[in-house]
PDB file of N, CA and C in Angstrom:
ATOM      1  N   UNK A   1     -62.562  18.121 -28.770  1.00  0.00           N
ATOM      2  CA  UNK A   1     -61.418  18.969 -29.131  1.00  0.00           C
ATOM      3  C   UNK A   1     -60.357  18.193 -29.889  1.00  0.00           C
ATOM      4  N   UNK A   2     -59.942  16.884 -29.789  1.00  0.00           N
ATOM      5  CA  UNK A   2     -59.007  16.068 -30.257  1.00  0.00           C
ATOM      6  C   UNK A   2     -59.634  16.042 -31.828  1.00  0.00           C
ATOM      7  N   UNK A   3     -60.343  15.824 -32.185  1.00  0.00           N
ATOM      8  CA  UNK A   3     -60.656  15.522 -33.467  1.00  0.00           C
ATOM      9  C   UNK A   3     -60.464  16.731 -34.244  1.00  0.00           C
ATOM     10  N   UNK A   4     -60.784  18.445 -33.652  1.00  0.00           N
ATOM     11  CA  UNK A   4     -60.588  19.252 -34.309  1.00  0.00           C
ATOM     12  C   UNK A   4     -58.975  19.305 -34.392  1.00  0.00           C
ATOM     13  N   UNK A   5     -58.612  19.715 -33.146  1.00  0.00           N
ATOM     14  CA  UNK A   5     -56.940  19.325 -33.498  1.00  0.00           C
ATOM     15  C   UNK A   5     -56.518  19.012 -34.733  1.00  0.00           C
ATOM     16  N   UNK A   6     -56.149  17.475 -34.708  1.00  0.00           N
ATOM     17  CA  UNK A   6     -55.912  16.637 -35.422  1.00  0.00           C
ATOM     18  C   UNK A   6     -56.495  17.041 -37.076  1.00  0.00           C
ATOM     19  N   UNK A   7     -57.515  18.001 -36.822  1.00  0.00           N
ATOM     20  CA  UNK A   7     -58.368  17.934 -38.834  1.00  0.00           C
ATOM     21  C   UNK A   7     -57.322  19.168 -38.891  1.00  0.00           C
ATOM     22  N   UNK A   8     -57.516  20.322 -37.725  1.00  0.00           N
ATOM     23  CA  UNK A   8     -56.651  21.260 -38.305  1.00  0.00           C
ATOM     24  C   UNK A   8     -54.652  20.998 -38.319  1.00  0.00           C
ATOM     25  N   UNK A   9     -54.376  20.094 -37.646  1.00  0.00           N
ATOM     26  CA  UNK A   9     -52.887  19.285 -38.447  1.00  0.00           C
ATOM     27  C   UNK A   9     -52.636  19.163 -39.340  1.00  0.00           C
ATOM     28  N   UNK A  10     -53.858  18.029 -39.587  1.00  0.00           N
ATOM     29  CA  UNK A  10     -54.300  17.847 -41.516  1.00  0.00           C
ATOM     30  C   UNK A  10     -54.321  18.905 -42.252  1.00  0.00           C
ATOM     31  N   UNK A  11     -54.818  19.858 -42.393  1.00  0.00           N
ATOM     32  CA  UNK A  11     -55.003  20.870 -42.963  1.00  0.00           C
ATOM     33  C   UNK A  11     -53.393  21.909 -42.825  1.00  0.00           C
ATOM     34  N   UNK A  12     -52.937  22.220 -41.811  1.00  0.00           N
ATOM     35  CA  UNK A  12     -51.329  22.741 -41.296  1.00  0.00           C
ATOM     36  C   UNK A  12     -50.940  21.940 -42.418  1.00  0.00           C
ATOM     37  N   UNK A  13     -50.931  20.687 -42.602  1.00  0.00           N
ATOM     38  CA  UNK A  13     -49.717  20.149 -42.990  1.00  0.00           C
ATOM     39  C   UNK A  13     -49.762  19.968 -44.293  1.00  0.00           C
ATOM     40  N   UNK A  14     -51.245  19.914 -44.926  1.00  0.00           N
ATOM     41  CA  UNK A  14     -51.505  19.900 -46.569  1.00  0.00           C
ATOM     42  C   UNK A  14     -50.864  21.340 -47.028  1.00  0.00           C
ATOM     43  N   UNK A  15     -51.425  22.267 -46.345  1.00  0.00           N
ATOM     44  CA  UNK A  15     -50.906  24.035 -46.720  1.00  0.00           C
ATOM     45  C   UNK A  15     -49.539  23.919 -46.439  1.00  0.00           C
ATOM     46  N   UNK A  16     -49.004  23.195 -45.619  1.00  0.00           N
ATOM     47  CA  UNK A  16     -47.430  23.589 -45.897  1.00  0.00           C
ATOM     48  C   UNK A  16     -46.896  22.990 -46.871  1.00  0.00           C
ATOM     49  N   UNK A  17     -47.274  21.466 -47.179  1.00  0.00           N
ATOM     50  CA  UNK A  17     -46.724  21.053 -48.007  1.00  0.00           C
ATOM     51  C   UNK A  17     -46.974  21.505 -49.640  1.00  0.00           C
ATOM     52  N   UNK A  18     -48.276  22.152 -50.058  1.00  0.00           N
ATOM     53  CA  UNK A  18     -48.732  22.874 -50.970  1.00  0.00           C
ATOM     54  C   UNK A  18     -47.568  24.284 -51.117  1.00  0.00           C
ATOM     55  N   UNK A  19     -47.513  24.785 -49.575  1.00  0.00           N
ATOM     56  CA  UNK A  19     -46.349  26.021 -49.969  1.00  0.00           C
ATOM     57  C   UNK A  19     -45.123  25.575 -50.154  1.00  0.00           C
ATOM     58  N   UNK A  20     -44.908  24.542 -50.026  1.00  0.00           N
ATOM     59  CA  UNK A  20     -43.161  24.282 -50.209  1.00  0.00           C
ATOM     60  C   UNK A  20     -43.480  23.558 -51.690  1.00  0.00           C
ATOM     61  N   UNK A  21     -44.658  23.263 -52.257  1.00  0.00           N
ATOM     62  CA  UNK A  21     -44.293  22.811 -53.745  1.00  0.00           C
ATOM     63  C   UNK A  21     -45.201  23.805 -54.485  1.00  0.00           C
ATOM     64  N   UNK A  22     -45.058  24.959 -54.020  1.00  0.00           N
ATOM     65  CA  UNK A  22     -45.284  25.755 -54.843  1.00  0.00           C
ATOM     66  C   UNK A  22     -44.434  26.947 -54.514  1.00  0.00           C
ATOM     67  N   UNK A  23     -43.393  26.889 -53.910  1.00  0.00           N
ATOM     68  CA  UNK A  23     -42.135  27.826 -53.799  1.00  0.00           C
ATOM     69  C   UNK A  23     -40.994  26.871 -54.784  1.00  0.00           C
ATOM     70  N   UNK A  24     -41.095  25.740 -54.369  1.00  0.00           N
ATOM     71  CA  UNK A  24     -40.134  24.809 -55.612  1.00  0.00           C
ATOM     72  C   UNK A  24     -40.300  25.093 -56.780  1.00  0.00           C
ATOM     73  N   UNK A  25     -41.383  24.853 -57.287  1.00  0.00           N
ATOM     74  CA  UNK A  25     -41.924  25.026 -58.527  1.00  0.00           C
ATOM     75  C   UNK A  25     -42.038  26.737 -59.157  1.00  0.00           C
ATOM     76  N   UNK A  26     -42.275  27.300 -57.980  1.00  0.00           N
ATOM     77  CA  UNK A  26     -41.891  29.203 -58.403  1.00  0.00           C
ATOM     78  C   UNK A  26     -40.705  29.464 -58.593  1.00  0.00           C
ATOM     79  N   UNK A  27     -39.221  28.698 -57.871  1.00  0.00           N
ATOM     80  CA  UNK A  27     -38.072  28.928 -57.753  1.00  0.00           C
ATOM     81  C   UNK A  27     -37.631  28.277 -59.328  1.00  0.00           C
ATOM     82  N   UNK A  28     -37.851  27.312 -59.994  1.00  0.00           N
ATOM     83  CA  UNK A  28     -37.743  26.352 -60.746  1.00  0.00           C
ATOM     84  C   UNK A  28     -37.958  27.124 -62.620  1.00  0.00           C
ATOM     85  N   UNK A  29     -39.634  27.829 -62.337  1.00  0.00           N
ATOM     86  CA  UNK A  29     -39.655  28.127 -63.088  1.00  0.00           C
ATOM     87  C   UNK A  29     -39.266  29.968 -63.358  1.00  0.00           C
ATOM     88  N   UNK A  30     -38.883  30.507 -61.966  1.00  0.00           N
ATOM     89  CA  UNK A  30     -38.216  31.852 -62.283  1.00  0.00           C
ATOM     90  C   UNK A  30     -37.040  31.550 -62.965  1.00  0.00           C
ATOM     91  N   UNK A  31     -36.333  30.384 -62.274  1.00  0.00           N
ATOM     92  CA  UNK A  31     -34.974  30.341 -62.794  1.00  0.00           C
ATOM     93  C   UNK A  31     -35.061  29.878 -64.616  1.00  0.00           C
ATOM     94  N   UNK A  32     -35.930  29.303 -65.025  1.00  0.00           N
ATOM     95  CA  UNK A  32     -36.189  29.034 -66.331  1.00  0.00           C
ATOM     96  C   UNK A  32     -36.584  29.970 -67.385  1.00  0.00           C
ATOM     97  N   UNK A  33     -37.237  30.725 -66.583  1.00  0.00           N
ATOM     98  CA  UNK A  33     -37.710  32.015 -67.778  1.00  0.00           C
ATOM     99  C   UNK A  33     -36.864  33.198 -67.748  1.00  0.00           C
ATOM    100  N   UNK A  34     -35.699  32.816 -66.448  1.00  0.00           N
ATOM    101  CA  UNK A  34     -34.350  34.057 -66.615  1.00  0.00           C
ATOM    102  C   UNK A  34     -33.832  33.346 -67.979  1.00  0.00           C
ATOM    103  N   UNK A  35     -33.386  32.062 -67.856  1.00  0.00           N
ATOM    104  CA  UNK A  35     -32.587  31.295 -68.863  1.00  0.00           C
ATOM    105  C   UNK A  35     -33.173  31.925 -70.169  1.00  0.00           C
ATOM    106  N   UNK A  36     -34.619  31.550 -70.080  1.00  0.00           N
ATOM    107  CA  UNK A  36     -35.156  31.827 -71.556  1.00  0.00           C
ATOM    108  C   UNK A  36     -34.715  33.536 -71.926  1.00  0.00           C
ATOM    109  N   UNK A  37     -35.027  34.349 -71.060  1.00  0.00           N
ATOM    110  CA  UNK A  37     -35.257  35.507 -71.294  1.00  0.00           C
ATOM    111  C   UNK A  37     -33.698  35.880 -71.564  1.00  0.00           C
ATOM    112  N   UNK A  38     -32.725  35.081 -71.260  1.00  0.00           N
ATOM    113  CA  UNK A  38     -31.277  35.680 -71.218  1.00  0.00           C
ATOM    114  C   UNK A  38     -30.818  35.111 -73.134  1.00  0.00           C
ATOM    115  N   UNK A  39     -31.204  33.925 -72.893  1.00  0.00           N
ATOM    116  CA  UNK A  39     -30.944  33.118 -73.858  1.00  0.00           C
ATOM    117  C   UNK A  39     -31.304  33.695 -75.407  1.00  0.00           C
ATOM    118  N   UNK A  40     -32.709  34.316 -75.563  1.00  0.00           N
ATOM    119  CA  UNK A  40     -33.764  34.924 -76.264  1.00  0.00           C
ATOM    120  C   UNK A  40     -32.525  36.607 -76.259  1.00  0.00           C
ATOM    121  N   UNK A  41     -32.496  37.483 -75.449  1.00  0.00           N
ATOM    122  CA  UNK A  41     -32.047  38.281 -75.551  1.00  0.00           C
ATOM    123  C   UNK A  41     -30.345  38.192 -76.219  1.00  0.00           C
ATOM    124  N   UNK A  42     -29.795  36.683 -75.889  1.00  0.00           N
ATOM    125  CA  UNK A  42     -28.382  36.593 -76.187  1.00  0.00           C
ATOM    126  C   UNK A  42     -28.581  36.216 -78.208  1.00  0.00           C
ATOM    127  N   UNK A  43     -29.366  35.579 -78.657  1.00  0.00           N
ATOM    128  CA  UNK A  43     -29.816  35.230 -79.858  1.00  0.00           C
ATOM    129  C   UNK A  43     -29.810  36.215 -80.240  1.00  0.00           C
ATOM    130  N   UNK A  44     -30.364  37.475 -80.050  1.00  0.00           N
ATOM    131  CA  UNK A  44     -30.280  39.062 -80.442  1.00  0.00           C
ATOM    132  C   UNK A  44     -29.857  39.393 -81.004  1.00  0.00           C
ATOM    133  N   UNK A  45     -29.207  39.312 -79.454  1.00  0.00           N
ATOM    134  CA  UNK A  45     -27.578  40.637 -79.568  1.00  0.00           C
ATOM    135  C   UNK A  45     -26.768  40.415 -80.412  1.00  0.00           C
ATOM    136  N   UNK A  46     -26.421  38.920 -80.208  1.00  0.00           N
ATOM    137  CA  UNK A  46     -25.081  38.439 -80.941  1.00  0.00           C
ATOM    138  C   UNK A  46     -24.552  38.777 -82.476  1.00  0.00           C
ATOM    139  N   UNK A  47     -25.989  38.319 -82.958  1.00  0.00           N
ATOM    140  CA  UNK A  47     -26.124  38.298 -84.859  1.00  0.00           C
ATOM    141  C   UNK A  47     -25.756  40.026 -84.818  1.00  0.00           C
ATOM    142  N   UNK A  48     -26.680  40.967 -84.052  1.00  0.00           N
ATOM    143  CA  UNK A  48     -26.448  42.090 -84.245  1.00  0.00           C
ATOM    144  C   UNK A  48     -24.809  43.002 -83.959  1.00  0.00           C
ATOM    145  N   UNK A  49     -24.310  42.106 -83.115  1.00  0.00           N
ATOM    146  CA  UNK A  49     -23.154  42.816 -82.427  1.00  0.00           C
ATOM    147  C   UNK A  49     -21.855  42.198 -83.558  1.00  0.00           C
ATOM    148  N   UNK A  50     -22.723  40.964 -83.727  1.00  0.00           N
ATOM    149  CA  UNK A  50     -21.105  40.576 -85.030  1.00  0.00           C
ATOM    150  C   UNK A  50     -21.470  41.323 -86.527  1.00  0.00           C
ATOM    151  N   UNK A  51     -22.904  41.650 -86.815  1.00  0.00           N
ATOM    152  CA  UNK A  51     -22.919  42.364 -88.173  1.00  0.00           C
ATOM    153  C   UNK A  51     -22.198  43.729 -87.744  1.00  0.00           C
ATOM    154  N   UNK A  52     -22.815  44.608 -86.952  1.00  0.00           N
ATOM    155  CA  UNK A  52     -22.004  45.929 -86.863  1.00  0.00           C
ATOM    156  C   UNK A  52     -20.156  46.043 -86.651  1.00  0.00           C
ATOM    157  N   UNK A  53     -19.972  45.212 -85.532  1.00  0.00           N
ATOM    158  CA  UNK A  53     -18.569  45.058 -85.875  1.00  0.00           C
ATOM    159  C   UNK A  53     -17.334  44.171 -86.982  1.00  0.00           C
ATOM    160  N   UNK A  54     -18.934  43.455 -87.724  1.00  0.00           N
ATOM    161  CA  UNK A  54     -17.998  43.536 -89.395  1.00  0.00           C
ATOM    162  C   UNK A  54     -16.938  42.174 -89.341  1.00  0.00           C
TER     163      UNK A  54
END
């Protein structure tokens, strides 16, 4: 029984550490493709909002 234990620890502790660097890395790159997507949408607007108001 000790040896299974211990493999399934190993295993607990690879999957957690896999989910916490892959919630980092999800958090990391949501926050990057808001930037892009804000950034991309602000490039837009702008040119358009200063031609119409002249």
């Amino acid at each position: 029984m000790k040896p299974r234990i211990s493999a399934w620890r190993g295993v607990s502790l690879i999957m957690r550490g896999a989910l916490a660097f892959y919630t980092v890395t999800g958090i990391i790159y949501s926050e990057s493709a808001l930037a892009i997507i804000h950034f991309s949408f602000a490039a837009e607007w702008l040119p358009a909002s200063r031609s119409t108001h002249g």
